[in-house]
PDB file of N, CA and C in Angstrom:
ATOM      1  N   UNK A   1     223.111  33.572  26.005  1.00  0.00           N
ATOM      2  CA  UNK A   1     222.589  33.381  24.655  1.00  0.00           C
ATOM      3  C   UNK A   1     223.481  34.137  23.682  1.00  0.00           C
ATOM      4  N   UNK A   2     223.863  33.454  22.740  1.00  0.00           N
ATOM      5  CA  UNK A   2     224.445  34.001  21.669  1.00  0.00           C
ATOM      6  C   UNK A   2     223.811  34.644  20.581  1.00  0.00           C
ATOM      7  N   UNK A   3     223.676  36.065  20.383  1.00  0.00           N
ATOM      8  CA  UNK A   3     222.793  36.926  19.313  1.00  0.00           C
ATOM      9  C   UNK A   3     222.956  36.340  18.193  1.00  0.00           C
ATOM     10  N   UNK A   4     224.487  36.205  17.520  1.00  0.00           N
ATOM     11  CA  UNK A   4     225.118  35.600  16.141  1.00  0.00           C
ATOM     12  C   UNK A   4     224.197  34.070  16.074  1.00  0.00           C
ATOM     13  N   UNK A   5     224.492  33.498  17.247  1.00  0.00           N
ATOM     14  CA  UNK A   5     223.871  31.864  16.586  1.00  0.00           C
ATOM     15  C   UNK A   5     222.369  32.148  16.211  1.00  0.00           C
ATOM     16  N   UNK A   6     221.826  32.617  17.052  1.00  0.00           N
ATOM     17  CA  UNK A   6     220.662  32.904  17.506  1.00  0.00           C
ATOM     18  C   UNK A   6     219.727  33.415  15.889  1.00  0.00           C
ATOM     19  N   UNK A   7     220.494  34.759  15.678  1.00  0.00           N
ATOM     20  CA  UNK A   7     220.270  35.050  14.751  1.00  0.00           C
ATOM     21  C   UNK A   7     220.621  34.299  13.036  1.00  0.00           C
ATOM     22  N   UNK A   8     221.245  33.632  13.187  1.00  0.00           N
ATOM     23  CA  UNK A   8     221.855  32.374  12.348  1.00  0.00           C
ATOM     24  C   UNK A   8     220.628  31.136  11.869  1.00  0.00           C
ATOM     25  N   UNK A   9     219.926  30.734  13.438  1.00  0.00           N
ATOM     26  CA  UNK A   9     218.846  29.740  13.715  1.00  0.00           C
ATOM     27  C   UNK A   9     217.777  30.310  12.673  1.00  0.00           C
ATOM     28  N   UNK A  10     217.236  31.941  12.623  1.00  0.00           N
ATOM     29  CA  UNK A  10     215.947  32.400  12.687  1.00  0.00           C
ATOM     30  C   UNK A  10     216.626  32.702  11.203  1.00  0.00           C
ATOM     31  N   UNK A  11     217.434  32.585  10.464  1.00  0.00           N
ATOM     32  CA  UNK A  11     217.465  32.795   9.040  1.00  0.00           C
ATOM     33  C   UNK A  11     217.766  31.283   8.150  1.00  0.00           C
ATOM     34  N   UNK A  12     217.822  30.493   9.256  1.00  0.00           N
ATOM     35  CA  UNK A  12     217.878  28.874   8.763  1.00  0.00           C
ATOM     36  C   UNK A  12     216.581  28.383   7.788  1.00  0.00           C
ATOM     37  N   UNK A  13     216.517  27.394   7.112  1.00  0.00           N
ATOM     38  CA  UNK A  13     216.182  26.912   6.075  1.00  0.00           C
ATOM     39  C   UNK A  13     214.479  26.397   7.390  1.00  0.00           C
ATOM     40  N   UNK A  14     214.908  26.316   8.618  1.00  0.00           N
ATOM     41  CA  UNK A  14     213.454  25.292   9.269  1.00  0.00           C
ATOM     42  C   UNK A  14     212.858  26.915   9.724  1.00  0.00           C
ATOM     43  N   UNK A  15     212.920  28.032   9.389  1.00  0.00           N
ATOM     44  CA  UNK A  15     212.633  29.614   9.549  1.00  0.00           C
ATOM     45  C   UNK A  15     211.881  30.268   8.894  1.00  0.00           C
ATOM     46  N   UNK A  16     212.337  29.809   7.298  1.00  0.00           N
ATOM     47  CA  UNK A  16     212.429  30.343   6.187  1.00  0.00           C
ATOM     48  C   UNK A  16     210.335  30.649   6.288  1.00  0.00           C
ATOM     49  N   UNK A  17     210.029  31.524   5.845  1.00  0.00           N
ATOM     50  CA  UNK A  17     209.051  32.338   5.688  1.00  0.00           C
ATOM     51  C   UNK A  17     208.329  32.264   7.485  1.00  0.00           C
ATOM     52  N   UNK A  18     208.564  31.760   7.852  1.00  0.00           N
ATOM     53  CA  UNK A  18     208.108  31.799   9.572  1.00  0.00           C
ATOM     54  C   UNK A  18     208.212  33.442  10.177  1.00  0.00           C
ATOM     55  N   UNK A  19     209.482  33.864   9.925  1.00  0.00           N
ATOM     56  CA  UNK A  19     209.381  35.106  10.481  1.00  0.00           C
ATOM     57  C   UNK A  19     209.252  35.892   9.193  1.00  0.00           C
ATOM     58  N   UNK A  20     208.020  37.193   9.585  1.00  0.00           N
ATOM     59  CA  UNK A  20     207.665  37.762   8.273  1.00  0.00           C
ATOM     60  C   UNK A  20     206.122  37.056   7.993  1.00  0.00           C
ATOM     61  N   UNK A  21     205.675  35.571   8.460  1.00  0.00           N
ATOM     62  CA  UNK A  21     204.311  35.231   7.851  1.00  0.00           C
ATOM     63  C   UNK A  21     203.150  36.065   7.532  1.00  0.00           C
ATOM     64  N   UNK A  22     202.481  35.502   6.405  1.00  0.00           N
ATOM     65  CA  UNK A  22     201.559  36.639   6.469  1.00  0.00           C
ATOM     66  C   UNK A  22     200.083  36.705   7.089  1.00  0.00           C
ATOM     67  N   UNK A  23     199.790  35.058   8.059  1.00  0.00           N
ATOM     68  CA  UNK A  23     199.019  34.974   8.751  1.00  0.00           C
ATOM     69  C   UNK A  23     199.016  33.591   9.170  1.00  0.00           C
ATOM     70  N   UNK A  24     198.782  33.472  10.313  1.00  0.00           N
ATOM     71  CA  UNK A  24     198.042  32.129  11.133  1.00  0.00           C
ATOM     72  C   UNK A  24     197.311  31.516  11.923  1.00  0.00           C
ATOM     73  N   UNK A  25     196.816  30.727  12.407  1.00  0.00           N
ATOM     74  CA  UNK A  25     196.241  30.488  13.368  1.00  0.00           C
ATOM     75  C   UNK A  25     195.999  28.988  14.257  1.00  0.00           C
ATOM     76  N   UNK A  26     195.998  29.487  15.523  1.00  0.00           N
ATOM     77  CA  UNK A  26     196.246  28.302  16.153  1.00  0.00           C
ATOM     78  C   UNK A  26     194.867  27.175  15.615  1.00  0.00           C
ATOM     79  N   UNK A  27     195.117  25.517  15.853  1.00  0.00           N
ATOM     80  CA  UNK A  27     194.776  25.000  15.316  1.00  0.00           C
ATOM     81  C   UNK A  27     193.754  24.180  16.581  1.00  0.00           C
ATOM     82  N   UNK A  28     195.227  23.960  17.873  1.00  0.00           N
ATOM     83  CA  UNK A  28     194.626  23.321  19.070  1.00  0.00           C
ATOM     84  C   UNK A  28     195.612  23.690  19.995  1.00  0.00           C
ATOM     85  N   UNK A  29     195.390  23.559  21.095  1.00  0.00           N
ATOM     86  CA  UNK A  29     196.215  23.550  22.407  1.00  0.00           C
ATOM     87  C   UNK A  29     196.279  22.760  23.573  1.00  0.00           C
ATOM     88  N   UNK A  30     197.148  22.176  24.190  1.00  0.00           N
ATOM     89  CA  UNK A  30     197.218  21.226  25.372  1.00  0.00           C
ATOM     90  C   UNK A  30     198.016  21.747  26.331  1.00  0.00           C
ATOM     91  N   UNK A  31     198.172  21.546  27.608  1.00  0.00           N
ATOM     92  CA  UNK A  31     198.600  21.570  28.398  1.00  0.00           C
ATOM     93  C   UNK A  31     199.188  20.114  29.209  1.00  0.00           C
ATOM     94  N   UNK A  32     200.619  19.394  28.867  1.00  0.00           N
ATOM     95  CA  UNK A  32     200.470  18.293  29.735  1.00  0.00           C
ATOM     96  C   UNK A  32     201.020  18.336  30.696  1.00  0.00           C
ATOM     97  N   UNK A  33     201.422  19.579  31.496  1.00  0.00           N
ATOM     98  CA  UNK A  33     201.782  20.253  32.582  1.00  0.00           C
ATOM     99  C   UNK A  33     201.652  21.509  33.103  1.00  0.00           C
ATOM    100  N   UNK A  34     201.764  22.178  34.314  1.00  0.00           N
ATOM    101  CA  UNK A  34     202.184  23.317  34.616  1.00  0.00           C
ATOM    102  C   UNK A  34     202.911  24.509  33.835  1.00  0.00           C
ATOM    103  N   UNK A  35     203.962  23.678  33.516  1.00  0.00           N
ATOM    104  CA  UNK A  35     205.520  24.233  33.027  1.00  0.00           C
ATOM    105  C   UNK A  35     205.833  24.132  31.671  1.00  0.00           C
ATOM    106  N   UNK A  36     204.479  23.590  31.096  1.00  0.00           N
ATOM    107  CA  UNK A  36     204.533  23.112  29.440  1.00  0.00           C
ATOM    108  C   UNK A  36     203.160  22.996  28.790  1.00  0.00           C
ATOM    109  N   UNK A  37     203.455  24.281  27.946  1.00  0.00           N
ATOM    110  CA  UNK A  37     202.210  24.514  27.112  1.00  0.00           C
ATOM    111  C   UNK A  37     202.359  24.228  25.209  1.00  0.00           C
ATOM    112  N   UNK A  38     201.204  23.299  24.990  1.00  0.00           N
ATOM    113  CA  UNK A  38     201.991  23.339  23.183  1.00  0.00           C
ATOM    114  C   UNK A  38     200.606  23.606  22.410  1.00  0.00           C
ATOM    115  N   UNK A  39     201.565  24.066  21.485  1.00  0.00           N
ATOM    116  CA  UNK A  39     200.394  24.602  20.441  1.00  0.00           C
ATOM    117  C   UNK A  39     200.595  23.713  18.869  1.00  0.00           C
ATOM    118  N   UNK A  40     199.500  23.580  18.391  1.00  0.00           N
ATOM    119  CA  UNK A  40     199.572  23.223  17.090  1.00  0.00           C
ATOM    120  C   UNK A  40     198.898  24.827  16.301  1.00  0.00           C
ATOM    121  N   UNK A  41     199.921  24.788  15.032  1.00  0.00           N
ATOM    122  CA  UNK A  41     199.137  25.841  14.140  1.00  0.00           C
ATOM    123  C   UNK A  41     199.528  25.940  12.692  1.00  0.00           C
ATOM    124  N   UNK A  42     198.907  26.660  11.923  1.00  0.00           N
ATOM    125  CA  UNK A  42     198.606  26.449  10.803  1.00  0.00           C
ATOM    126  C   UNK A  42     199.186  27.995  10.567  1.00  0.00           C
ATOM    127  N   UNK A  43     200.242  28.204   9.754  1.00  0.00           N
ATOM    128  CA  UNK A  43     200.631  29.543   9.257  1.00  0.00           C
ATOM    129  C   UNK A  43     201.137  29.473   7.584  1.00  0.00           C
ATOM    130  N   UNK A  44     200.652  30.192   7.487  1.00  0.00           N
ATOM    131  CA  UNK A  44     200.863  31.171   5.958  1.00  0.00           C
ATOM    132  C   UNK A  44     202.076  31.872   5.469  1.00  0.00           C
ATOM    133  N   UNK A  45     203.330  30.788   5.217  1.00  0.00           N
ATOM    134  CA  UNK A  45     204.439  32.153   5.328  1.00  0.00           C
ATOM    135  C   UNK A  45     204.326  32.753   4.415  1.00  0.00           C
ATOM    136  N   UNK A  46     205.552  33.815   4.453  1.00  0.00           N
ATOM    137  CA  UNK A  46     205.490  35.234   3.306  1.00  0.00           C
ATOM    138  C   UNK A  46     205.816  34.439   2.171  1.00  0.00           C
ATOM    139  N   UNK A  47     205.293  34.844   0.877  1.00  0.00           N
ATOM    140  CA  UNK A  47     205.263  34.550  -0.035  1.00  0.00           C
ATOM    141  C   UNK A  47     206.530  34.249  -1.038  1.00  0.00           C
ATOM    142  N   UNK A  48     206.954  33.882  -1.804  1.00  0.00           N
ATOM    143  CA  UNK A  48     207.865  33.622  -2.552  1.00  0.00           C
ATOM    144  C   UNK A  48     207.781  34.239  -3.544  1.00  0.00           C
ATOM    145  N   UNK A  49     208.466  35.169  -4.014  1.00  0.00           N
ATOM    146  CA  UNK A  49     208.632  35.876  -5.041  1.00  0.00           C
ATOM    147  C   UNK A  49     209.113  35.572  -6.054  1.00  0.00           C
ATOM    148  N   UNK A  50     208.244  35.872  -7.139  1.00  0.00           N
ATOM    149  CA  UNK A  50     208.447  35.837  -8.501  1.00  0.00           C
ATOM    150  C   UNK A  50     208.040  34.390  -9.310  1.00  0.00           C
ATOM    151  N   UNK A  51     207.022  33.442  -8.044  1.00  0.00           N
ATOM    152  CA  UNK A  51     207.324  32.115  -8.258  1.00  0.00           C
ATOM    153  C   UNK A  51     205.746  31.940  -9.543  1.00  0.00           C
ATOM    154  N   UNK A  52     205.741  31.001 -10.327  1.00  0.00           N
ATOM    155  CA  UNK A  52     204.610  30.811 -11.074  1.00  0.00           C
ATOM    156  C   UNK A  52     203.562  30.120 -10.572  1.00  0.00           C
ATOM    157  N   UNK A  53     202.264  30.427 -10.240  1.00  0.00           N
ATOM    158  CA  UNK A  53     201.315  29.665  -9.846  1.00  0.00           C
ATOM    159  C   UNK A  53     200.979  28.239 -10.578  1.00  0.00           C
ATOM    160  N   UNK A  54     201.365  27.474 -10.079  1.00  0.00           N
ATOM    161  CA  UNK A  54     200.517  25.612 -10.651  1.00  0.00           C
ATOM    162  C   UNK A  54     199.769  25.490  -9.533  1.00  0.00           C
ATOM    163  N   UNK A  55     199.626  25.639  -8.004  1.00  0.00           N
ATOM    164  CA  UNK A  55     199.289  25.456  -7.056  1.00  0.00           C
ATOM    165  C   UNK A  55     199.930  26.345  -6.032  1.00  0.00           C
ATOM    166  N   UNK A  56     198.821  25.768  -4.627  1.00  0.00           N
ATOM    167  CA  UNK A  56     199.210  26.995  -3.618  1.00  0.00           C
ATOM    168  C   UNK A  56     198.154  28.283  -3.917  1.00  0.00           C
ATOM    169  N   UNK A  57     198.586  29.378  -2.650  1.00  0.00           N
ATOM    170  CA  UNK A  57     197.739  30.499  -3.175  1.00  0.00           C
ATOM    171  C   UNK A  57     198.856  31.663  -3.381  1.00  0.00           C
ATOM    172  N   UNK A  58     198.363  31.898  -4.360  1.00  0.00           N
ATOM    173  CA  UNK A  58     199.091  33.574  -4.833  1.00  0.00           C
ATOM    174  C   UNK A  58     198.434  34.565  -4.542  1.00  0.00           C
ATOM    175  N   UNK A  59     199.510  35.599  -4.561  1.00  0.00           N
ATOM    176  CA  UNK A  59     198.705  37.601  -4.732  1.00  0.00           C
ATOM    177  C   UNK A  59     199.956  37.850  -5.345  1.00  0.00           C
ATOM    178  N   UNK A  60     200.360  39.563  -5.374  1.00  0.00           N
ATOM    179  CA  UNK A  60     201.235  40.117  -5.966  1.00  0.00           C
ATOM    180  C   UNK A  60     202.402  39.984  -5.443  1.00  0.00           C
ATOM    181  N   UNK A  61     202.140  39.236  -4.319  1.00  0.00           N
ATOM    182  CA  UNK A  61     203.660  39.199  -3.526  1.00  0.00           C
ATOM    183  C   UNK A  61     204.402  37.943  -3.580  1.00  0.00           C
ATOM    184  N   UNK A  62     203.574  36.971  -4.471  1.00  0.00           N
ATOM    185  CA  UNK A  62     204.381  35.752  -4.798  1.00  0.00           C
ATOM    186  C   UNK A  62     203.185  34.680  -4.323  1.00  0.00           C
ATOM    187  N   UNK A  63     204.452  33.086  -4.144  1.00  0.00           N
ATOM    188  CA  UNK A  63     203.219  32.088  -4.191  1.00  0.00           C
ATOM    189  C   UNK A  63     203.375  31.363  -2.697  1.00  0.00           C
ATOM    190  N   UNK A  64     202.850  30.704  -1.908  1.00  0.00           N
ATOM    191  CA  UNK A  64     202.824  30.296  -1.011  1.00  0.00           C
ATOM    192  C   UNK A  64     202.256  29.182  -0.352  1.00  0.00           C
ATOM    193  N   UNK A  65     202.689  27.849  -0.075  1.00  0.00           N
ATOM    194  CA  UNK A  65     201.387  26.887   0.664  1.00  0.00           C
ATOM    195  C   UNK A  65     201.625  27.039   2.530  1.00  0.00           C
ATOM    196  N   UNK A  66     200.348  26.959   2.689  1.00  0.00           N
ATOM    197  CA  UNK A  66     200.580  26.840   4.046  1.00  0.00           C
ATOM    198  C   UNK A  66     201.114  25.950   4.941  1.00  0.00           C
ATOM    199  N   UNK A  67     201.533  26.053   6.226  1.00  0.00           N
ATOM    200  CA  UNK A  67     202.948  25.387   6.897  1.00  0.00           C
ATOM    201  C   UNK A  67     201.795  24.821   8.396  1.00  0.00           C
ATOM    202  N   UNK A  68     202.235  23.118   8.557  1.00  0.00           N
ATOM    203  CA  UNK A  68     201.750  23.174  10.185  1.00  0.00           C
ATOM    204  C   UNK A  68     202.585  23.178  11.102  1.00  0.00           C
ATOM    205  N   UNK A  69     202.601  23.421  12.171  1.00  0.00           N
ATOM    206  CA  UNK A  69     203.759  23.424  13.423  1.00  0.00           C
ATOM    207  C   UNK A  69     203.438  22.731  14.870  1.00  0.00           C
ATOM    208  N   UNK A  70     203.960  22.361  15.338  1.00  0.00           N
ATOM    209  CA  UNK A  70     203.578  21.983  16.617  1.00  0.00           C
ATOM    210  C   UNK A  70     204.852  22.638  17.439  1.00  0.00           C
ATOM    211  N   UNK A  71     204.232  23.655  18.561  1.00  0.00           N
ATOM    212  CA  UNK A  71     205.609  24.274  19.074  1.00  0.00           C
ATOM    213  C   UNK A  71     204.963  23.677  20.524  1.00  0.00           C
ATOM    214  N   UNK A  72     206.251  23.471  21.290  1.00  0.00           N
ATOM    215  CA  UNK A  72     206.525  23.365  22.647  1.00  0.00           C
ATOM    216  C   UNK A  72     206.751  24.573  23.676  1.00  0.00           C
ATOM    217  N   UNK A  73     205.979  25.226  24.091  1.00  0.00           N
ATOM    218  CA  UNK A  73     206.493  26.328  25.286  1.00  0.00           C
ATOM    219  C   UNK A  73     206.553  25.976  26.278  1.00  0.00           C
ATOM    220  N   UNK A  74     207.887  26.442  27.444  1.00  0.00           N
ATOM    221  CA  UNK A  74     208.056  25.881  28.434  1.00  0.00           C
ATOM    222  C   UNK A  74     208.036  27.319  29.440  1.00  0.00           C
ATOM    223  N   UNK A  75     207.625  27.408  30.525  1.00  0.00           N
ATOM    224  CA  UNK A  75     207.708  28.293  31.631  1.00  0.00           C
ATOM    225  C   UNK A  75     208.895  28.348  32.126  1.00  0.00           C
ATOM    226  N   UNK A  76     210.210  29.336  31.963  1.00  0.00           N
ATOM    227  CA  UNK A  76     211.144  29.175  32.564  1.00  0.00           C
ATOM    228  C   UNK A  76     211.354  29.454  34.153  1.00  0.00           C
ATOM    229  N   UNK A  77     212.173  29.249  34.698  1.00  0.00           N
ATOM    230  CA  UNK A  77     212.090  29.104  36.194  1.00  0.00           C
ATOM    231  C   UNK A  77     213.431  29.612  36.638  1.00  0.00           C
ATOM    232  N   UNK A  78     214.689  30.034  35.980  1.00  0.00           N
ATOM    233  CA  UNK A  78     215.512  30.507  35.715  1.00  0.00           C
ATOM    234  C   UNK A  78     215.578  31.950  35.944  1.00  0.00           C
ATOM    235  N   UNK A  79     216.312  32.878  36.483  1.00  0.00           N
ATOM    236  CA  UNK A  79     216.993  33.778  36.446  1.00  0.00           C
ATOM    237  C   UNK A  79     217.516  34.742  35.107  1.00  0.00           C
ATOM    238  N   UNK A  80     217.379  35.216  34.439  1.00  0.00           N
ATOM    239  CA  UNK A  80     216.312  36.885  34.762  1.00  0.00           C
ATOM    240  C   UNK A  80     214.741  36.532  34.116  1.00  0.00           C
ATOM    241  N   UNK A  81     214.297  35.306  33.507  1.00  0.00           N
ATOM    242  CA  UNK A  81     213.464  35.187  32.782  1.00  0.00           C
ATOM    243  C   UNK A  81     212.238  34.049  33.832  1.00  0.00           C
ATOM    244  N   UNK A  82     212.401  34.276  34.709  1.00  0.00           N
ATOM    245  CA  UNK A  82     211.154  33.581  35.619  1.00  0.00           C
ATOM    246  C   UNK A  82     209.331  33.937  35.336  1.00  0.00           C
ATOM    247  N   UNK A  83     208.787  33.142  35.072  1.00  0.00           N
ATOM    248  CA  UNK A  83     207.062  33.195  34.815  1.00  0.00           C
ATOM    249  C   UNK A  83     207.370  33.256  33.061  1.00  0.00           C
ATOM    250  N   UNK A  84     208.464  33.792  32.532  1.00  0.00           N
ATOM    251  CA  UNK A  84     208.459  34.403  31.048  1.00  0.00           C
ATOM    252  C   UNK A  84     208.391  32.522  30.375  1.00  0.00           C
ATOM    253  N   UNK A  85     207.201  32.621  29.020  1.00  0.00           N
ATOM    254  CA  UNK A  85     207.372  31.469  28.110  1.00  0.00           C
ATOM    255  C   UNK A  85     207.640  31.967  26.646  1.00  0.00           C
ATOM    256  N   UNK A  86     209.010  30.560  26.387  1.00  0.00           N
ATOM    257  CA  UNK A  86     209.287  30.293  25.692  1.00  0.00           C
ATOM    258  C   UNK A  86     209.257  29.555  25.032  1.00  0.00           C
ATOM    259  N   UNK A  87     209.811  29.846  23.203  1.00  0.00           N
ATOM    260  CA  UNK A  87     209.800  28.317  22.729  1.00  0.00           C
ATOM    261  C   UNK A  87     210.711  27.414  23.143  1.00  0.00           C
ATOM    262  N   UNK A  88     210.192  26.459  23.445  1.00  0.00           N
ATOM    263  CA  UNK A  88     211.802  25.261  23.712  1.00  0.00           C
ATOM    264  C   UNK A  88     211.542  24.175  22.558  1.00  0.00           C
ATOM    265  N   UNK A  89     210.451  23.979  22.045  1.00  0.00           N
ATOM    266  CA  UNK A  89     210.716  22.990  20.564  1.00  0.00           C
ATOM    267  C   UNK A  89     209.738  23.598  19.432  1.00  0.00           C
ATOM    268  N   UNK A  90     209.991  22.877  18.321  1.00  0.00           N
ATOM    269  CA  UNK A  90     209.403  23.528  17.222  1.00  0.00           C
ATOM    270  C   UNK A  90     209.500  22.278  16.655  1.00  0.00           C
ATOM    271  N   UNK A  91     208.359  21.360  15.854  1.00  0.00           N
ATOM    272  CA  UNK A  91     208.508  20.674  14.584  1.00  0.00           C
ATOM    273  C   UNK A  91     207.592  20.864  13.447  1.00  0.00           C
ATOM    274  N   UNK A  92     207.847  21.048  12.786  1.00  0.00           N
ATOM    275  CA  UNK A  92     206.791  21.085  11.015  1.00  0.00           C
ATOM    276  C   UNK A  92     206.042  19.728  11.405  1.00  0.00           C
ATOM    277  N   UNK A  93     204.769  20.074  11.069  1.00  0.00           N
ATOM    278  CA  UNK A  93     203.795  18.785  10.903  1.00  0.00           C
ATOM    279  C   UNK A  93     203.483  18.284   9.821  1.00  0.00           C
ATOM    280  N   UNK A  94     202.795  17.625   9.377  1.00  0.00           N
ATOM    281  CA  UNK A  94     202.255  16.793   8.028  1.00  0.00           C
ATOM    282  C   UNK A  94     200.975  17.498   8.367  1.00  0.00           C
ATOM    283  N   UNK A  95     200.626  18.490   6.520  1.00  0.00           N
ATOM    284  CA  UNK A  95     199.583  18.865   6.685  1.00  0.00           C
ATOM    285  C   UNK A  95     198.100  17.883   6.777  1.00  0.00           C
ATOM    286  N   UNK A  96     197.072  18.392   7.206  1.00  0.00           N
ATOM    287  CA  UNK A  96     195.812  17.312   7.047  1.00  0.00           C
ATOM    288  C   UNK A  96     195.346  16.893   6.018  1.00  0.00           C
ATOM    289  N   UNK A  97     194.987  15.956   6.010  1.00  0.00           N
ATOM    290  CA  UNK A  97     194.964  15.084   4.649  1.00  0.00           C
ATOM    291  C   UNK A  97     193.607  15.353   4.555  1.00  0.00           C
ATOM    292  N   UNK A  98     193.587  16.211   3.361  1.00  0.00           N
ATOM    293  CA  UNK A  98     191.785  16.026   2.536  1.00  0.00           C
ATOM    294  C   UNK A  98     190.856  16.204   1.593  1.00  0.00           C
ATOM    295  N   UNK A  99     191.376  14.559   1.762  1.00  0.00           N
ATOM    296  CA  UNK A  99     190.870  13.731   0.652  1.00  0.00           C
ATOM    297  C   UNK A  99     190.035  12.895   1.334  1.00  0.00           C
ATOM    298  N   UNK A 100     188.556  12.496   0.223  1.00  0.00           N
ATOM    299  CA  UNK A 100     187.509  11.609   0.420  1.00  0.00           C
ATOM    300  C   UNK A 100     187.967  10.273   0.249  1.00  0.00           C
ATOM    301  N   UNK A 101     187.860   9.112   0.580  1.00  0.00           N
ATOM    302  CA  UNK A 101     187.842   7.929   0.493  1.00  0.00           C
ATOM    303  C   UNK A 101     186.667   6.964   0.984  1.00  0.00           C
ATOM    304  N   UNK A 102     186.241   6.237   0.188  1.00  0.00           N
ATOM    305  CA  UNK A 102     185.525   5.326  -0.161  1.00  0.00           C
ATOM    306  C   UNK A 102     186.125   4.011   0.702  1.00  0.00           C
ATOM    307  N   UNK A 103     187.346   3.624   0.498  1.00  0.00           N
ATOM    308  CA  UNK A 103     187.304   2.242   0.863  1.00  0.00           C
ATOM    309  C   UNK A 103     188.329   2.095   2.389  1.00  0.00           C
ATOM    310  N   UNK A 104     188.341   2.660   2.956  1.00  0.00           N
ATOM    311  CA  UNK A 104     189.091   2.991   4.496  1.00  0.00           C
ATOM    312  C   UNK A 104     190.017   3.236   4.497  1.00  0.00           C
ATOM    313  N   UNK A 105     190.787   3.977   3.484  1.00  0.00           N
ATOM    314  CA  UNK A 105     192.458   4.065   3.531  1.00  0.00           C
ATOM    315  C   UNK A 105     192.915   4.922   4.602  1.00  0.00           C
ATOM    316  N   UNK A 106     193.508   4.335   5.901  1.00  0.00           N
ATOM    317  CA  UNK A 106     194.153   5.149   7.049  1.00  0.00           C
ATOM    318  C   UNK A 106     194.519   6.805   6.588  1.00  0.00           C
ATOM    319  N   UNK A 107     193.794   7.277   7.260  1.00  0.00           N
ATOM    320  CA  UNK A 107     194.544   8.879   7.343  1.00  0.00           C
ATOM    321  C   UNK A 107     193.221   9.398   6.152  1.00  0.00           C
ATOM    322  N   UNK A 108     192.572   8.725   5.760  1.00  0.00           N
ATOM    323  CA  UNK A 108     191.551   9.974   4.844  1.00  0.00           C
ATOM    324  C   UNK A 108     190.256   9.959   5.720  1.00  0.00           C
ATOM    325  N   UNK A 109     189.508  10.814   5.594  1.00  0.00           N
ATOM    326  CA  UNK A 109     188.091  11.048   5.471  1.00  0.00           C
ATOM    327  C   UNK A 109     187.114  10.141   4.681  1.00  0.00           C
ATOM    328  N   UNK A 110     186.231   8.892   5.318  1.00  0.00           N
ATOM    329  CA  UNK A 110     186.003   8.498   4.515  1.00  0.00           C
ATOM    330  C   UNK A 110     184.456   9.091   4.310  1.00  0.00           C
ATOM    331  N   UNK A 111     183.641   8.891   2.992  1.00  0.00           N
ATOM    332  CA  UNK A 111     182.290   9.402   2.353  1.00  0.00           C
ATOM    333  C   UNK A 111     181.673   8.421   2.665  1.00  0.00           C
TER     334      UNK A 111
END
């Protein structure tokens, strides 16, 4: 493993308030194997400073909307890191949609 790339990845733009968040929580969890555990979750990154509230939630530390994720952990089986889990994928989700609807529009809640 390369520290430089490594460390390169975790200051990348798909990072950005991830490390540092100021809270989250898992949303759901599956198992569709042994060797592969995934999580969906809902985190709060650190805030953006100095930004003006129109939306989102603020405090003194700036403004922020919350982020979904779906990460992939895999059980490595490998040499020096055996039983140890890791991430092996990460994608941003589309947050949940909610909004009321009346006339069946796919993806809302309808009343």
């Amino acid at each position: 493993l390369n520290a430089m790339n490594f460390k390169q990845i975790l200051a990348s733009g798909a990072f950005e308030g991830i490390i540092g968040c100021t809270s989250w929580t898992v949303t759901s969890t599956s198992a569709p194997s042994d060797d592969i555990f995934v999580v969906k979750l809902k985190l709060m990154p650190k805030p953006i400073p100095g930004c003006v509230r129109i939306s989102g939630i603020s405090d003194q530390g700036g403004i922020a909307w919350p982020a979904y994720y779906k990460w992939v952990l895999a059980c490595q089986t490998a040499k020096p890191f055996v039983g140890c889990w890791m991430l092996d994928q990460m994608f941003p989700e589309k947050p949940p949609i909610d909004v009321a609807a009346s006339d069946g529009t796919p993806g809302t809640r309808n009343i």
